[in-house]
N, C-alpha and C. Protein backbone atom coordinates (compact mmCIF):
# COMPACT_ATOMS: atom_id res chain seq x y z
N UNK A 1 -51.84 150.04 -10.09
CA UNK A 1 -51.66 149.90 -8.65
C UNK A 1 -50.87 151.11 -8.15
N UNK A 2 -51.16 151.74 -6.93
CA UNK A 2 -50.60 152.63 -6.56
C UNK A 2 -49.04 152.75 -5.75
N UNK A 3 -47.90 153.11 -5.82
CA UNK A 3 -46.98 153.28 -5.27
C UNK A 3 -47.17 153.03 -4.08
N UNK A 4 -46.24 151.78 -3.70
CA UNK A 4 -46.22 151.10 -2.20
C UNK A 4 -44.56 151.79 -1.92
N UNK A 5 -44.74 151.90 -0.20
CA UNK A 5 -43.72 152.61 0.37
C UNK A 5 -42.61 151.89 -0.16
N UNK A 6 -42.69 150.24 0.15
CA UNK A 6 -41.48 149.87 0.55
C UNK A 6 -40.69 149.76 -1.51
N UNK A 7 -42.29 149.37 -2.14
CA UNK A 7 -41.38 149.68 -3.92
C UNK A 7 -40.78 151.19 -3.84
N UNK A 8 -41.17 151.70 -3.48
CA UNK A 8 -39.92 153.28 -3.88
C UNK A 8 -38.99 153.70 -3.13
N UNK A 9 -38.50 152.64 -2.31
CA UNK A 9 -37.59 152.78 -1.28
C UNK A 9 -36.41 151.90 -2.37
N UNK A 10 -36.86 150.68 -2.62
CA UNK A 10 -36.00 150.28 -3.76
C UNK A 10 -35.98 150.27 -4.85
N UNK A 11 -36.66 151.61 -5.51
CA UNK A 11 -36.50 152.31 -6.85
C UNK A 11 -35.37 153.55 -6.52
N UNK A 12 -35.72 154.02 -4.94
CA UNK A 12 -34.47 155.15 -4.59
C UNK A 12 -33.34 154.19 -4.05
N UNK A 13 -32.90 153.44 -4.18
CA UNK A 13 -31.94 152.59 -4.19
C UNK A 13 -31.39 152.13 -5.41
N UNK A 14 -31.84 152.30 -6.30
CA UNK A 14 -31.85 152.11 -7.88
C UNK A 14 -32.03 150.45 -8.36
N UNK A 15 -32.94 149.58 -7.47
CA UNK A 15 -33.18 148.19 -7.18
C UNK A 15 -34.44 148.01 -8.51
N UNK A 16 -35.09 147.51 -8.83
CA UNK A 16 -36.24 146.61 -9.07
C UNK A 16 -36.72 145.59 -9.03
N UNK A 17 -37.97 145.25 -8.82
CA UNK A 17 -38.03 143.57 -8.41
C UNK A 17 -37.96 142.84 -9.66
N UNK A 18 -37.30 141.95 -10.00
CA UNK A 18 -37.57 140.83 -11.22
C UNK A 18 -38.85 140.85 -11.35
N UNK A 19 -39.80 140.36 -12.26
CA UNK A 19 -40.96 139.93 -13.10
C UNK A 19 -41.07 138.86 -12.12
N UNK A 20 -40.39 137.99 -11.91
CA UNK A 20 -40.93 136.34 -10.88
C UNK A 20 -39.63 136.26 -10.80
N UNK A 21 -39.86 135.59 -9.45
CA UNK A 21 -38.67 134.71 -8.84
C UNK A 21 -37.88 134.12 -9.85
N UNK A 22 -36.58 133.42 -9.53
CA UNK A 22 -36.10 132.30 -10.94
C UNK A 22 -36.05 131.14 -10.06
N UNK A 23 -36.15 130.30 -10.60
CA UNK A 23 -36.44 129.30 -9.97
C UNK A 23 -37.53 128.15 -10.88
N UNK A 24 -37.61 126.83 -10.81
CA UNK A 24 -39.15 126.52 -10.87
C UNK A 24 -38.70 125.10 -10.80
N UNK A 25 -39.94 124.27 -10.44
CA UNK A 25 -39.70 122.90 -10.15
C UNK A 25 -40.99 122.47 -9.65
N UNK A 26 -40.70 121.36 -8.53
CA UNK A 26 -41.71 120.85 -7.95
C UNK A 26 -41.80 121.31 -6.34
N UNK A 27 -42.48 122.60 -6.51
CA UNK A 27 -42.27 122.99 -5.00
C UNK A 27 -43.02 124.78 -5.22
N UNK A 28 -43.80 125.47 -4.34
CA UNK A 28 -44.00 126.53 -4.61
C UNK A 28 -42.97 127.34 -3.68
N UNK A 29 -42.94 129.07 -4.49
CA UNK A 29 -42.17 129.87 -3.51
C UNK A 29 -42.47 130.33 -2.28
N UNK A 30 -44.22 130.28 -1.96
CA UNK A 30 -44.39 130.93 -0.81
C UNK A 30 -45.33 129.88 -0.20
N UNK A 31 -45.09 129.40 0.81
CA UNK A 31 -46.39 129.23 1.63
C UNK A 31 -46.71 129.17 3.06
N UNK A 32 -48.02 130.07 2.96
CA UNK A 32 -48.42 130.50 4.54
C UNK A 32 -48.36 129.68 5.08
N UNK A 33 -48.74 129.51 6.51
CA UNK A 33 -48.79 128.74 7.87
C UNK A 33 -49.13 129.48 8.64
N UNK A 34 -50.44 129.01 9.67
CA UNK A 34 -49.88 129.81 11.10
C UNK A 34 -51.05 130.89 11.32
N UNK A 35 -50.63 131.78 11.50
CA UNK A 35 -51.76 132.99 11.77
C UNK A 35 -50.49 133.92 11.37
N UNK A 36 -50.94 134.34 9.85
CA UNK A 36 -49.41 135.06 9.09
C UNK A 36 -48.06 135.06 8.73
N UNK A 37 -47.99 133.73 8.97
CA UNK A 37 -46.49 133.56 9.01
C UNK A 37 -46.57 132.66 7.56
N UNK A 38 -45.35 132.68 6.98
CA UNK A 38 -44.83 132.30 5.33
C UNK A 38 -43.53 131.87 5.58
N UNK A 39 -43.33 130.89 4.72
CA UNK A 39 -41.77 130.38 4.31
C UNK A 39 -42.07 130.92 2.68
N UNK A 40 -40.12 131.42 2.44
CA UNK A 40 -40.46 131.76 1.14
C UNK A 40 -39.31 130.46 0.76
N UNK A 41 -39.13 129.90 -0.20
CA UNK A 41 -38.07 129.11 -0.59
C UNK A 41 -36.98 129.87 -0.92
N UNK A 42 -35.75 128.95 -0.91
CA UNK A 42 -34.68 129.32 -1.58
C UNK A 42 -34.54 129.82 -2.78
N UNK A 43 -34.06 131.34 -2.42
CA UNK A 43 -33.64 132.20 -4.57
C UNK A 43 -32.33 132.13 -4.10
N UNK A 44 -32.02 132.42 -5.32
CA UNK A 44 -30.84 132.63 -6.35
C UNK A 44 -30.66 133.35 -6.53
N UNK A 45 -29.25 133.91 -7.13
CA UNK A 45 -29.12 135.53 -7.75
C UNK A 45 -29.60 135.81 -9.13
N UNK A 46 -29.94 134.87 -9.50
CA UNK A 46 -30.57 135.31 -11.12
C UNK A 46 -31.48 136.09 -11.23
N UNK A 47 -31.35 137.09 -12.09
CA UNK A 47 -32.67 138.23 -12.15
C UNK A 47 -32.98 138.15 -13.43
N UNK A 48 -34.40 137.95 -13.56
CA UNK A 48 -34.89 137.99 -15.08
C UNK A 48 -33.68 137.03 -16.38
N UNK A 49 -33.55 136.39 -15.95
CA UNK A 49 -33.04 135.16 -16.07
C UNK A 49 -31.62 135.72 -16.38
N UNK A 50 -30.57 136.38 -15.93
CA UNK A 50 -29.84 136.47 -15.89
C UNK A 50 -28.42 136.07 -14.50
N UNK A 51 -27.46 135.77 -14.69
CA UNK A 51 -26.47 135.49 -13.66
C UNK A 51 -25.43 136.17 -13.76
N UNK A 52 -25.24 137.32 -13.09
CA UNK A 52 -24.03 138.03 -13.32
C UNK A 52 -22.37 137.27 -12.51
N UNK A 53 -22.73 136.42 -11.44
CA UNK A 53 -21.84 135.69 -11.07
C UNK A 53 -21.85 134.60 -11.42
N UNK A 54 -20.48 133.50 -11.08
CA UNK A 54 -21.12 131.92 -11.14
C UNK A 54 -19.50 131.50 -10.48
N UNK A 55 -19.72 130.52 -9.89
CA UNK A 55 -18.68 129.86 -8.74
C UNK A 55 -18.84 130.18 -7.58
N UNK A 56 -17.58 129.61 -6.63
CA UNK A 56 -17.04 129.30 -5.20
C UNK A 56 -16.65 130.77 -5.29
N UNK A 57 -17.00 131.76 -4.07
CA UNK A 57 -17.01 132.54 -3.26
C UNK A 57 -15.73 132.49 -2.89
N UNK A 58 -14.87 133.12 -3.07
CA UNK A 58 -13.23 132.74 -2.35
C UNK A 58 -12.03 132.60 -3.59
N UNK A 59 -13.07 132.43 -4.64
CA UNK A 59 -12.58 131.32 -5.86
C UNK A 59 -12.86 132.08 -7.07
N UNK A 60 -14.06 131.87 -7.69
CA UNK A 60 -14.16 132.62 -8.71
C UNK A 60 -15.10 133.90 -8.23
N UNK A 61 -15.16 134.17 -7.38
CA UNK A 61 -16.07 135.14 -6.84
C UNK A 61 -15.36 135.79 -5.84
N UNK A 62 -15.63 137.48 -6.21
CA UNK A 62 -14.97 138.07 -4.94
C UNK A 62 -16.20 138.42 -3.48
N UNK A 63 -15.70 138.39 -2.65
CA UNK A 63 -16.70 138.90 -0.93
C UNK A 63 -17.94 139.87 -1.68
N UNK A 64 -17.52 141.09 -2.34
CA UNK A 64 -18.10 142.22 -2.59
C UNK A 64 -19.29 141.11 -3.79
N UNK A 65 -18.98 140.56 -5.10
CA UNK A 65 -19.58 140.45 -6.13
C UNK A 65 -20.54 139.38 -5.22
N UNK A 66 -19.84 138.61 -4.42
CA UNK A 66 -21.42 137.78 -3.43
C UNK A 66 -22.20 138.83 -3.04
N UNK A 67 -21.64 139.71 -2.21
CA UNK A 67 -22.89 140.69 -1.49
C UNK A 67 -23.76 140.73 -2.23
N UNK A 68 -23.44 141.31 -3.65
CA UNK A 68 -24.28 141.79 -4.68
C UNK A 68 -24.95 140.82 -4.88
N UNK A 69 -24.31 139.27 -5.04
CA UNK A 69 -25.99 138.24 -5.49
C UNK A 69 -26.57 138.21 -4.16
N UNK A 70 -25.77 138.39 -2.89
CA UNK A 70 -27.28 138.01 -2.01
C UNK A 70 -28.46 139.19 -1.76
N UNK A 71 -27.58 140.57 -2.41
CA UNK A 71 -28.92 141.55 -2.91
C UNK A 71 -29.84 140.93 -3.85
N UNK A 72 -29.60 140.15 -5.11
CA UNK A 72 -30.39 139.53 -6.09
C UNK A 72 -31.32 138.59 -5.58
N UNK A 73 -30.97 137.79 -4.75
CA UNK A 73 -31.54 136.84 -3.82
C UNK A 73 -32.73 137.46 -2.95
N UNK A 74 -32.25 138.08 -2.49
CA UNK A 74 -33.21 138.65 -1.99
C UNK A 74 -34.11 139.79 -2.88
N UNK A 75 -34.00 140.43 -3.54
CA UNK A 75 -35.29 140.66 -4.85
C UNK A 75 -36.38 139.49 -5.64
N UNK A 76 -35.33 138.66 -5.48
CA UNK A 76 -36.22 137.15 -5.85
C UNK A 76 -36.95 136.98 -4.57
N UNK A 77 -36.77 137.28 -3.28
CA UNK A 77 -37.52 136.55 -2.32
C UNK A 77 -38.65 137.42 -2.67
N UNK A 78 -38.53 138.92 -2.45
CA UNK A 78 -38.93 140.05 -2.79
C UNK A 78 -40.60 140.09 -3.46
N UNK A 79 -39.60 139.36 -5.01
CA UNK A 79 -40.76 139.21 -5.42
C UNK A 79 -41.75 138.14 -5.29
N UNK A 80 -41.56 137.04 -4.82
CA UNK A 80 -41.95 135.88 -4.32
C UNK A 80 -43.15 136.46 -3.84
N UNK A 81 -42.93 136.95 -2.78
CA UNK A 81 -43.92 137.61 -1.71
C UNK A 81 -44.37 138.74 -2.05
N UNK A 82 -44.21 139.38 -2.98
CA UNK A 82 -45.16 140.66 -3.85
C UNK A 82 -46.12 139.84 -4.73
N UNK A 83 -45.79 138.75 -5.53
CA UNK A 83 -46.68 137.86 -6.58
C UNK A 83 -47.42 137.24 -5.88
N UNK A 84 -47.52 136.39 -4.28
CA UNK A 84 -48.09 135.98 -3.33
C UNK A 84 -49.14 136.72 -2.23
N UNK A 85 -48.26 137.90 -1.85
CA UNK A 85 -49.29 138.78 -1.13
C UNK A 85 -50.11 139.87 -1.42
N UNK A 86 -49.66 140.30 -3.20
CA UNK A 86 -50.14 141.61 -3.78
C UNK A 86 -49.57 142.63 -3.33
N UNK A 87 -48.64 143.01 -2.16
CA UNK A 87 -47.88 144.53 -2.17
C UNK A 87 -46.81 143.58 -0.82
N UNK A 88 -46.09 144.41 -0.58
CA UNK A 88 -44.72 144.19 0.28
C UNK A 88 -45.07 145.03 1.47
N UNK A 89 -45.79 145.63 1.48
CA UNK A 89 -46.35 146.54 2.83
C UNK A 89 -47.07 145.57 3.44
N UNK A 90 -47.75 144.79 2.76
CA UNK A 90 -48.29 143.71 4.25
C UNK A 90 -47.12 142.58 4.61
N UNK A 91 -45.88 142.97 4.20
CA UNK A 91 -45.04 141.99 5.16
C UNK A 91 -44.72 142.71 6.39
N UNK A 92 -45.30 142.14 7.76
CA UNK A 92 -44.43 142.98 8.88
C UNK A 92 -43.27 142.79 9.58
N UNK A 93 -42.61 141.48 9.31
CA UNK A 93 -41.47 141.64 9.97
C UNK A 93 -40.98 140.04 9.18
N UNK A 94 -39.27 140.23 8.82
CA UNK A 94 -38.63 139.15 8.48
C UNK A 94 -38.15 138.68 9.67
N UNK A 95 -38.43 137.23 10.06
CA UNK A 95 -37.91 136.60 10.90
C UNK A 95 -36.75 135.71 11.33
N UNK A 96 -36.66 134.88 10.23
CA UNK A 96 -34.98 133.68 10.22
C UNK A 96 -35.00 133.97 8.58
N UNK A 97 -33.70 133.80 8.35
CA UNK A 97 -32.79 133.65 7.47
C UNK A 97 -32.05 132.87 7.34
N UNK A 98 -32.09 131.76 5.96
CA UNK A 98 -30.51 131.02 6.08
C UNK A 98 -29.57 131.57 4.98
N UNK A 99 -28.91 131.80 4.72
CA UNK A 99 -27.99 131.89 3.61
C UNK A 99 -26.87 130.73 2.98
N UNK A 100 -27.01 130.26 1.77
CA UNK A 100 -25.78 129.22 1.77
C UNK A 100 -25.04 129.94 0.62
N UNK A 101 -23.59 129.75 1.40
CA UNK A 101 -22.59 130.61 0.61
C UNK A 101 -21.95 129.22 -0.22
N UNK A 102 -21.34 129.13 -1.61
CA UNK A 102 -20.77 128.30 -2.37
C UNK A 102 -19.21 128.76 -1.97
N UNK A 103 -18.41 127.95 -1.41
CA UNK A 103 -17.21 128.00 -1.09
C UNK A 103 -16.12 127.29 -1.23
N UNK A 104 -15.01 127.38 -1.24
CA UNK A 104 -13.40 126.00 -0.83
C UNK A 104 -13.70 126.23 0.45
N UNK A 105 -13.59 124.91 1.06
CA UNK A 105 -13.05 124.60 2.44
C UNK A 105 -12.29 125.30 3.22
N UNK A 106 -12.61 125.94 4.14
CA UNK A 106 -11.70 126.84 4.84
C UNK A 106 -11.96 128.24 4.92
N UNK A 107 -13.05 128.91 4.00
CA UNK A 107 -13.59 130.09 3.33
C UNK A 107 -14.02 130.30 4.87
N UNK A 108 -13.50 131.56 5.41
CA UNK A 108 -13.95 131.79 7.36
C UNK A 108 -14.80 133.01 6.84
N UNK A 109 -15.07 133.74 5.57
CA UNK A 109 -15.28 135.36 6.04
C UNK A 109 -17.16 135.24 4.88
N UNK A 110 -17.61 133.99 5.09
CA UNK A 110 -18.84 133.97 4.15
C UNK A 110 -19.87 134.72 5.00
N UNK A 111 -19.99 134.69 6.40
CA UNK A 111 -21.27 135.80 6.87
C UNK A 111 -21.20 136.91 6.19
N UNK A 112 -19.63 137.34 6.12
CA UNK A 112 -20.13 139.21 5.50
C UNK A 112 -20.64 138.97 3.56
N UNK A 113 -20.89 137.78 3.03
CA UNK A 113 -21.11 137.98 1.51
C UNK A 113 -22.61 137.81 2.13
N UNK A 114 -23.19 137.24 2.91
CA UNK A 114 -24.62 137.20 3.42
C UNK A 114 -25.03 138.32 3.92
N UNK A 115 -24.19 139.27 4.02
CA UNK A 115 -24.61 140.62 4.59
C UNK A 115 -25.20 141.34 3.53
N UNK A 116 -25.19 141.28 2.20
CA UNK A 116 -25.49 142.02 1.16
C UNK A 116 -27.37 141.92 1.43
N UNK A 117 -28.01 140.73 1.74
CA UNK A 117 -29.27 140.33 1.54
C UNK A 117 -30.00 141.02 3.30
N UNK A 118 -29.26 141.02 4.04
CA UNK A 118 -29.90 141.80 5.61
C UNK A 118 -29.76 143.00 5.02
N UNK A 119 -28.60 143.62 4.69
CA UNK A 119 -28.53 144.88 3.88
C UNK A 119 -29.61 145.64 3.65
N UNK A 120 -29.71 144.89 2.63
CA UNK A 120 -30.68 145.30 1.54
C UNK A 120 -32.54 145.39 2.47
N UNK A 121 -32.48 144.46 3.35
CA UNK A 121 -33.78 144.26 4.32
C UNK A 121 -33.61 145.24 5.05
N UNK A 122 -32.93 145.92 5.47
CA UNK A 122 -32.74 146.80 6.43
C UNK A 122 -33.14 148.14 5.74
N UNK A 123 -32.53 148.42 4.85
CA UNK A 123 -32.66 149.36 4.00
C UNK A 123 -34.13 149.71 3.42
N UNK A 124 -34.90 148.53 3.14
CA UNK A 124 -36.26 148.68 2.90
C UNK A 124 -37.38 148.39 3.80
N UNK A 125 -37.11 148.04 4.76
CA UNK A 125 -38.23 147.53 5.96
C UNK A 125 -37.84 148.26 7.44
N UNK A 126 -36.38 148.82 7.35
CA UNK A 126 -36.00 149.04 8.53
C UNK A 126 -35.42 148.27 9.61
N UNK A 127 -34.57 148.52 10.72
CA UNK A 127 -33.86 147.70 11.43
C UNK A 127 -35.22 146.63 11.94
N UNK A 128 -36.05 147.06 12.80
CA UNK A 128 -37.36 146.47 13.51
C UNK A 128 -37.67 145.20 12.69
N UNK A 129 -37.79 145.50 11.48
CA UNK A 129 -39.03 144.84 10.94
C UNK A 129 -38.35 144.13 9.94
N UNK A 130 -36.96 144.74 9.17
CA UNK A 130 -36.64 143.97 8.14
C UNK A 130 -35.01 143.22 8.38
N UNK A 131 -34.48 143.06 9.49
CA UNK A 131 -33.23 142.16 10.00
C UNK A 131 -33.82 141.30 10.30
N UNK A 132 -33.85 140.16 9.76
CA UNK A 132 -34.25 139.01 10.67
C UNK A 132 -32.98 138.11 11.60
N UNK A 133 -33.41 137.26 12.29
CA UNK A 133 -31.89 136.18 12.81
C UNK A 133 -31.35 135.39 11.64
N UNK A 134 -30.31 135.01 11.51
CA UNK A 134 -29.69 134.82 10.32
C UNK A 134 -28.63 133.85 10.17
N UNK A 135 -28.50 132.93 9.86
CA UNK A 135 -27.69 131.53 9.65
C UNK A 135 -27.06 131.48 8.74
N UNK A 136 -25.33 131.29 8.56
CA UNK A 136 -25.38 131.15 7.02
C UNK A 136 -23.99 130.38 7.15
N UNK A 137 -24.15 129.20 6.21
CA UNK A 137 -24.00 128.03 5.89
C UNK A 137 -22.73 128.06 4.89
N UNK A 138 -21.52 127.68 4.86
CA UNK A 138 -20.83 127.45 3.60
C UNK A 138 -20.75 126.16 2.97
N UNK A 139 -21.09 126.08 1.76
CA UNK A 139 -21.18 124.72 0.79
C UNK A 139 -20.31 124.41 -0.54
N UNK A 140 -20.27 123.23 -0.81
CA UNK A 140 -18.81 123.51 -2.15
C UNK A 140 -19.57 123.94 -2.98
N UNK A 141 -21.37 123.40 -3.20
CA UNK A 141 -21.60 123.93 -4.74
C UNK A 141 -22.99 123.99 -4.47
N UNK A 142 -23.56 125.09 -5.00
CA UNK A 142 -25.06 125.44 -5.04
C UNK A 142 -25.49 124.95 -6.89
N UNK A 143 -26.74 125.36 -7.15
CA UNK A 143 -27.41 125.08 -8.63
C UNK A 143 -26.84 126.33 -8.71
N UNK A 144 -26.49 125.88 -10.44
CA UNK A 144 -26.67 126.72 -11.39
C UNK A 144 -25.06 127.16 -11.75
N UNK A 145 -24.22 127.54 -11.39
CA UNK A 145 -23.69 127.40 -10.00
C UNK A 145 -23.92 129.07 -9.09
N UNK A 146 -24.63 128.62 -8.23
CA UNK A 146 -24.95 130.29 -7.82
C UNK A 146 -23.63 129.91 -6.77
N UNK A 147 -23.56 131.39 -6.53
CA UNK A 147 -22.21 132.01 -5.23
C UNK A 147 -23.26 131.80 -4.18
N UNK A 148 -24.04 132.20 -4.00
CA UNK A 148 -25.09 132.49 -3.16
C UNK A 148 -26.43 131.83 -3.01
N UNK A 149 -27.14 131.62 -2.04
CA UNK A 149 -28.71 131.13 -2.38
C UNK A 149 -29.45 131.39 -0.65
């Protein structure tokens, strides 16, 4: 397959997509609706079955080491929708976002660990097309235990 824009935008980022999402159960990662429109499910920071974090955001996790899983998170969505659509150039624009941050009660500063995953969209799709609107949620405990999802 030939070099797609948006894969060598995050090879010059020094990124790669995981092999598949992590994840698996009773539920698929992508599905259309609509006239082009997709929900991708909830990832995780695990890449190629690895977890470089694990806990509450605030707690056993610093602001910065979340950013970094909600970069992972989003490579999992990444690839979701590369294994689903065959290249990342036919995505044209990310639309809503939720993010759920794993936190203690009281944790006020979880939008900026959700910033790592717009980040990273911005960086490969561009302001236009790859910021979507963006929600993000603090919770005591995600699976696995991710910081992030």
């Amino acid at each position: 397959m030939e070099n797609e824009a948006v894969e060598q935008k995050l090879r010059e980022l020094g990124y790669a997509l995981p092999a598949r999402p992590e994840g698996g159960g009773s539920y698929v990662h992508v599905k259309e609706f609509g006239d082009g429109l997709a929900y991708v499910s909830g990832c995780g920071p695990e890449l190629d079955g690895a977890l470089a974090f694990r806990g509450q955001v605030g707690a056993e996790v610093s602001l910065e080491e979340a950013r970094q899983c909600a970069v992972h998170c989003v490579l999992n969505v990444l690839s979701a929708l590369k294994l689903h659509l065959g290249s990342l150039d036919r995505v044209k624009s990310f639309v809503k976002m939720t993010v759920f941050v794993a936190c203690p009660p009281g944790q006020a500063d979880i939008p900026r660990a959700a910033d790592g995953a717009t980040w990273l969209l911005e960086q490969l799709f561009g302001r236009e097309r790859g910021v979507p609107t963006r929600t993000t949620v603090g919770v005591t405990a995600l699976a696995d235990p991710f910081p992030v999802e």
